[in-house]
Each structure stands twice: as C-alpha cells, then as structure tokens.
N, C-alpha and C. Protein backbone atom coordinates (compact mmCIF):
# COMPACT_ATOMS: atom_id res chain seq x y z
N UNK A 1 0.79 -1.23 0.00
CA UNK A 1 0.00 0.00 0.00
C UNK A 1 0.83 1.28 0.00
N UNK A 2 1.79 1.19 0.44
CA UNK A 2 2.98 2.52 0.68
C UNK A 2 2.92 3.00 -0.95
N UNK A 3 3.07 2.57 -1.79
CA UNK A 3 3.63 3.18 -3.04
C UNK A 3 2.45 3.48 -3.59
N UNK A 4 0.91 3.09 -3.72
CA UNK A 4 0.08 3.38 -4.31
C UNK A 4 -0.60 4.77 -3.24
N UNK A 5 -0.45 4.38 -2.21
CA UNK A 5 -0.58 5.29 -1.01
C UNK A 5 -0.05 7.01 -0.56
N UNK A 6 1.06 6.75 -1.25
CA UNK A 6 2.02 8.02 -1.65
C UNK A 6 1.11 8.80 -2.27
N UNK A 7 0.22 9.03 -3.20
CA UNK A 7 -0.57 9.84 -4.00
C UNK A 7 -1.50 10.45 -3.01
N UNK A 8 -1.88 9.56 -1.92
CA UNK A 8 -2.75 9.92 -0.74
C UNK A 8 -2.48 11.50 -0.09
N UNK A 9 -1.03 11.42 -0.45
CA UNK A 9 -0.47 12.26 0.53
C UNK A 9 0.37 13.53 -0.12
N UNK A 10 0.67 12.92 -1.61
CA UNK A 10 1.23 14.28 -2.04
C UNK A 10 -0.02 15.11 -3.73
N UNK A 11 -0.51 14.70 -3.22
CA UNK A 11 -1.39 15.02 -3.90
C UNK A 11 -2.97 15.05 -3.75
N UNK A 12 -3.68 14.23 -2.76
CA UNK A 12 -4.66 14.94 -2.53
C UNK A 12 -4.90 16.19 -1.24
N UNK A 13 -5.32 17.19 -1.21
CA UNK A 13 -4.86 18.31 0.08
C UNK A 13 -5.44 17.58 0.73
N UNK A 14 -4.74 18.23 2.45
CA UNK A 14 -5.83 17.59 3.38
C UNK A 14 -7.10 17.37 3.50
N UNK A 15 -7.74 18.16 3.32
CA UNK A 15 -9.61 18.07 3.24
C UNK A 15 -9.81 17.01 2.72
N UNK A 16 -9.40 16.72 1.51
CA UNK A 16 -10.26 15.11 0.36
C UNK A 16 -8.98 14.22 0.90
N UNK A 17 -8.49 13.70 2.07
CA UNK A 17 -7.98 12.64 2.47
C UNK A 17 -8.53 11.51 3.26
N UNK A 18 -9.64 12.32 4.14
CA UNK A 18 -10.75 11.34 4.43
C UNK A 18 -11.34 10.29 3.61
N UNK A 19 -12.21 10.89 2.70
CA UNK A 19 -12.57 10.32 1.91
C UNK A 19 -11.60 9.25 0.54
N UNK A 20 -10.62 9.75 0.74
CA UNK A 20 -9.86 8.60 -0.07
C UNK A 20 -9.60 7.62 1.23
N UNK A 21 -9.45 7.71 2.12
CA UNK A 21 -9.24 6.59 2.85
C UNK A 21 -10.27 5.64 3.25
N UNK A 22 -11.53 6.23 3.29
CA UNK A 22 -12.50 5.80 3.44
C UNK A 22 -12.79 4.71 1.99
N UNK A 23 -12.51 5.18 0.89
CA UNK A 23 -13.05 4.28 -0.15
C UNK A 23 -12.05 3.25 -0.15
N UNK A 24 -10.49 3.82 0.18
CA UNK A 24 -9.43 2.67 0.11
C UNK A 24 -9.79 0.98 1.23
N UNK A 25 -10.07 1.54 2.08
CA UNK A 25 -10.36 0.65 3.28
C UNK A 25 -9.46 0.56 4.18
N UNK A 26 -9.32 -0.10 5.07
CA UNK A 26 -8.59 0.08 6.48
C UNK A 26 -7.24 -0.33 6.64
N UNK A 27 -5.94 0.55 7.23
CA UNK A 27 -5.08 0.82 6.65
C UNK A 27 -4.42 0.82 8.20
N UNK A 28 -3.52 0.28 8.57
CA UNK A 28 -2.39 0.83 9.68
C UNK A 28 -1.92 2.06 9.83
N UNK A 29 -1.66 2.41 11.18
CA UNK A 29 -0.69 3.80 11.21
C UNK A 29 0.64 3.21 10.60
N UNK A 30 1.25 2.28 10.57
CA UNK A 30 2.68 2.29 10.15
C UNK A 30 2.63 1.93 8.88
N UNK A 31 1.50 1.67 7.93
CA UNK A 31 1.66 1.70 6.45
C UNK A 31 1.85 3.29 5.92
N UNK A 32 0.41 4.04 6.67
CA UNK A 32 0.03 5.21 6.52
C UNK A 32 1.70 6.03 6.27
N UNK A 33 2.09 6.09 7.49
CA UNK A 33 3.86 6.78 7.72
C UNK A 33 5.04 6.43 6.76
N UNK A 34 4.44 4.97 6.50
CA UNK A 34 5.40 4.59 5.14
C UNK A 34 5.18 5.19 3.73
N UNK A 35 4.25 5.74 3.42
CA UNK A 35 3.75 6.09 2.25
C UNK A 35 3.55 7.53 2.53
N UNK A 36 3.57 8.19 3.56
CA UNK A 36 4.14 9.27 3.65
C UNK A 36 5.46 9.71 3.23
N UNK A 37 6.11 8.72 3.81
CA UNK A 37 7.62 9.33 3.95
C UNK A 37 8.15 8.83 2.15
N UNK A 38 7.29 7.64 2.18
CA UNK A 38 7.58 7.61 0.23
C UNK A 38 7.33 8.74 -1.01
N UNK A 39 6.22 9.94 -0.32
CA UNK A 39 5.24 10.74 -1.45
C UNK A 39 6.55 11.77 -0.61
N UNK A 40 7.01 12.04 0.34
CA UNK A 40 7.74 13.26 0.14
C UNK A 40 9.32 13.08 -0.45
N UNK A 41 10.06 11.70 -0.17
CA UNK A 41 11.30 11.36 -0.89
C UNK A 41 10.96 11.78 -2.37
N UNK A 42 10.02 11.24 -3.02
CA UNK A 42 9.68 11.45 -4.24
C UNK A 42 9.26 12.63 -4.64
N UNK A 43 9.06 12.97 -3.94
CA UNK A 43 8.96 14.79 -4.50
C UNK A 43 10.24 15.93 -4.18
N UNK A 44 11.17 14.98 -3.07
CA UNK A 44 12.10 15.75 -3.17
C UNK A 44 12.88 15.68 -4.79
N UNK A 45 13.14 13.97 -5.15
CA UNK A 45 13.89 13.98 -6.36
C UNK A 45 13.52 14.20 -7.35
N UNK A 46 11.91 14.50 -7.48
CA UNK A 46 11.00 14.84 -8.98
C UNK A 46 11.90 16.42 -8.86
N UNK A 47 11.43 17.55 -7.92
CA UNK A 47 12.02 18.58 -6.99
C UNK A 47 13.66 18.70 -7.44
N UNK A 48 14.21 18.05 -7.59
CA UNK A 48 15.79 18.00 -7.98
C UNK A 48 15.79 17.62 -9.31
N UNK A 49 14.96 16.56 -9.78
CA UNK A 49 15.06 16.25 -10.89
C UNK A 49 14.81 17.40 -12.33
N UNK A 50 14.17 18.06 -11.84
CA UNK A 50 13.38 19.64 -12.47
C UNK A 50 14.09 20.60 -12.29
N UNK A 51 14.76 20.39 -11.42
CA UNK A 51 15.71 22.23 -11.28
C UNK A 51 16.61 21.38 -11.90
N UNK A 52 17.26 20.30 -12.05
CA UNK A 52 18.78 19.93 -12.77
C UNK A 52 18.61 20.11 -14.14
N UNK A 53 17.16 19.55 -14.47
CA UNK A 53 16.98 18.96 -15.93
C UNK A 53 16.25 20.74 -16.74
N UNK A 54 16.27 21.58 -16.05
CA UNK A 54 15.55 23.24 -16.17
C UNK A 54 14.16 22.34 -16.57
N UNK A 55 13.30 21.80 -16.13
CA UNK A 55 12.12 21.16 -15.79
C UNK A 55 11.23 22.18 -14.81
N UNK A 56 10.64 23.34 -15.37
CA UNK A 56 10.27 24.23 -14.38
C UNK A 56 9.08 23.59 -13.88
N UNK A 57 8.46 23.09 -14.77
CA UNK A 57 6.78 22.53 -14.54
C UNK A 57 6.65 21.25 -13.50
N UNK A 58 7.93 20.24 -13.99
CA UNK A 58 8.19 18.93 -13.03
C UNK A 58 8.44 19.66 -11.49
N UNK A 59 9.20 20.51 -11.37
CA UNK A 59 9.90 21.20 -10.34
C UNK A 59 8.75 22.39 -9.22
N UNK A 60 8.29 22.54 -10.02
CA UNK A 60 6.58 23.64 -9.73
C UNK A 60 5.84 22.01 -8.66
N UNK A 61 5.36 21.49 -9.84
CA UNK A 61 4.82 20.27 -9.21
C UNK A 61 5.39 19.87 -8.22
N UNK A 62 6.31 19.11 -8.24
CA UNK A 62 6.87 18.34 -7.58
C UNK A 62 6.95 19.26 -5.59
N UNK A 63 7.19 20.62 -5.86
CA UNK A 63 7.65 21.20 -4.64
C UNK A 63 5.77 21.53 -3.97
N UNK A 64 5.15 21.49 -4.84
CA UNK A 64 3.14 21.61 -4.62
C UNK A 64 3.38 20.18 -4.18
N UNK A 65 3.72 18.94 -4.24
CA UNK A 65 3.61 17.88 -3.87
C UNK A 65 4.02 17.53 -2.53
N UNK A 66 5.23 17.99 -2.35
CA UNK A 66 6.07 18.40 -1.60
C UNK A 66 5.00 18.76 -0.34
N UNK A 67 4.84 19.92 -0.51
CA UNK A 67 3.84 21.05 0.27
C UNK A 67 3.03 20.33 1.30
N UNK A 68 1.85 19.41 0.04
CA UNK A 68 0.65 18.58 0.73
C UNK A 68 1.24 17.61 1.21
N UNK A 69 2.80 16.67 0.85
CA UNK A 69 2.78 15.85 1.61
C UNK A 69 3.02 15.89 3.20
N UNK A 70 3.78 17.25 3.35
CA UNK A 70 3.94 17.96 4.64
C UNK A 70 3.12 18.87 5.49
N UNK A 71 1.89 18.84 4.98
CA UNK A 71 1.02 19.45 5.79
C UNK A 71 0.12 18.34 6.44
C-alpha cells in the first residue's frame, strides 16, 4: 500500500484525504507513515530532478507535492 498510497499524501490536500481513505479501506498507522515518507522522498527527487533537468513545470509540481505531503 505505501507506493500506491504516496498519491494519498502528495497530492490529494488535506480536506479530500478522508474520503480517499475511506473508499481505500482500512489501513495501519505504520503503512500510513510509510507512504508518507515515500510521497515526500519522491517529490524531493521529482524537486531535484526539475531544477537539474531546467524542468520548471516537473519542479513547480513536484515542490506543490512536496507542500501537501507535509502538511
């Protein structure tokens, strides 16, 4: 669940996270934290990957991903 789970977190805002969890079904706190910490690694290197590659749009995204996965 961590890797499909990651989207949970860097991409939907807080408000519509309920409801994705609710349709997903019932989930551990220590999956939950794993797929956290997966949606923000991955947005750090999308995040690096975009400023190296002059990827302004990957890099835009990626740091908005960033954002929600840390709030």
């Amino acid at each position: 669940p961590a890797i499909d789970l990651s989207l949970l977190w860097s991409f939907f805002p807080p408000a519509g996270r309920a409801a994705f969890l609710e349709a997903y079904g019932e989930l551990r706190d220590d999956q939950l934290v794993r797929a956290r910490l997966l949606a923000v690694n991955l947005c750090v290197i999308l995040a690096a990957y975009g400023h190296h590659e002059g990827m302004a749009g990957v890099k835009r995204e990626a740091l908005v991903g960033l954002e929600r996965a840390l709030a």
